[in-house]
Protein backbone atom coordinates (compact mmCIF):
# COMPACT_ATOMS: atom_id res chain seq x y z
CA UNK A 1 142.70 45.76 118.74
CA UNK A 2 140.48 42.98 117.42
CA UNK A 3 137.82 43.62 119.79
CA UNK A 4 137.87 47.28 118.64
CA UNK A 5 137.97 47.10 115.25
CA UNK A 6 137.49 43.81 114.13
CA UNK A 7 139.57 41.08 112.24
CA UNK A 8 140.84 41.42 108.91
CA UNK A 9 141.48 38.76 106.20
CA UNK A 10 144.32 38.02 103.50
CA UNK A 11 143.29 37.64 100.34
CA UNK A 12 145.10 36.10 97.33
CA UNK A 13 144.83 35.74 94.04
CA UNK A 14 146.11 32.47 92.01
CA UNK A 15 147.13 31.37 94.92
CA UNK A 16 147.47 27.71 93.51
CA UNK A 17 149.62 28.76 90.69
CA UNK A 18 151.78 30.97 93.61
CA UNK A 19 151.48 28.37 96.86
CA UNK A 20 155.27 27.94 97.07
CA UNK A 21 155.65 31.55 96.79
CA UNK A 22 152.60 32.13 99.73
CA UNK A 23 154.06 29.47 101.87
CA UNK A 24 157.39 30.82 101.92
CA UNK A 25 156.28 34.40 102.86
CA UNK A 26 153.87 32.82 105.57
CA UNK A 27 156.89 31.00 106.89
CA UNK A 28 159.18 33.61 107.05
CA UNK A 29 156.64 36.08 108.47
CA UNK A 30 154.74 34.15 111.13
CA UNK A 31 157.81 32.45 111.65
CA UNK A 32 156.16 28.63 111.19
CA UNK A 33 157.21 25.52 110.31
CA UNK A 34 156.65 23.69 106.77
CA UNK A 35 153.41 21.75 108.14
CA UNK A 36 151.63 24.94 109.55
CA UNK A 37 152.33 26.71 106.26
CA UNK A 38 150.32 24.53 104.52
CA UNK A 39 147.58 24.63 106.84
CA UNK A 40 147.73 28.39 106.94
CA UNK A 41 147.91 28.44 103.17
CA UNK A 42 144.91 26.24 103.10
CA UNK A 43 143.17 28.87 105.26
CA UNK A 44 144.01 32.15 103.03
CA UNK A 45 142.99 30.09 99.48
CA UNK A 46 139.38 29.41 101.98
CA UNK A 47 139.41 33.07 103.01
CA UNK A 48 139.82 31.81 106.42
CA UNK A 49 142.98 33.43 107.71
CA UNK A 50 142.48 36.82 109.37
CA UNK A 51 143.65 38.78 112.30
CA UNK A 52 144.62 42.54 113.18
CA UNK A 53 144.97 44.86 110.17
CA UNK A 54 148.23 46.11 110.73
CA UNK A 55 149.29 42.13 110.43
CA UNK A 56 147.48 41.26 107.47
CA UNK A 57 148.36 44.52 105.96
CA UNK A 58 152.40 43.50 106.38
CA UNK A 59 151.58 40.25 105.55
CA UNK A 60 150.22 40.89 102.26
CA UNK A 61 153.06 43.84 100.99
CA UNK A 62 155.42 40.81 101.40
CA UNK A 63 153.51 38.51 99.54
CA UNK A 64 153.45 41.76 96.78
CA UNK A 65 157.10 42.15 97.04
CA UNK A 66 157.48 37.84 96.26
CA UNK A 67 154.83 38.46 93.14
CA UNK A 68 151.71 37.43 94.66
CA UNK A 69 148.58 39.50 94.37
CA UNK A 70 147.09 40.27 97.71
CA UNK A 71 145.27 42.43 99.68
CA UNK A 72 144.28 42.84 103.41
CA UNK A 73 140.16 43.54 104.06
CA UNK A 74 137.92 44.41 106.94
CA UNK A 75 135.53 41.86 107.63
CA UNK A 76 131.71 43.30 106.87
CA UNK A 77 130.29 43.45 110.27
């Protein structure tokens, strides 16, 4: 699916006012430990973390759904 159509990335807003909030939506989703939320955290606040679409997308509603604002977008090729 990458190879097709390309990663996506999550995007956040006030993500340093909300990183408890992030961290425990990355944990539960991605199903991580306390260390690799924090370096996954530090990777969305970069605009480093992407992957598939359909991921980021669910990724993102549950961040919505703990009162973070974020989105899921295409790379520009």
């Amino acid at each position: 699916m990458l190879s097709e159509h390309g990663p996506a990335r999550l995007q956040v807003s006030s993500p340093s006012t909300k990183g408890v909030a992030i961290m425990r939506v990355l944990r539960a989703e991605l199903g991580i430990d306390l260390r690799s939320a924090k370096a996954v955290l530090r990777c969305v606040v970069n605009g480093d973390y992407s992957g598939t679409l359909p991921k980021m997308e669910r990724v993102a509603r549950k961040l919505r759904e703990s009162g973070v604002t974020a989105v899921a977008m295409r790379h520009r090729r």
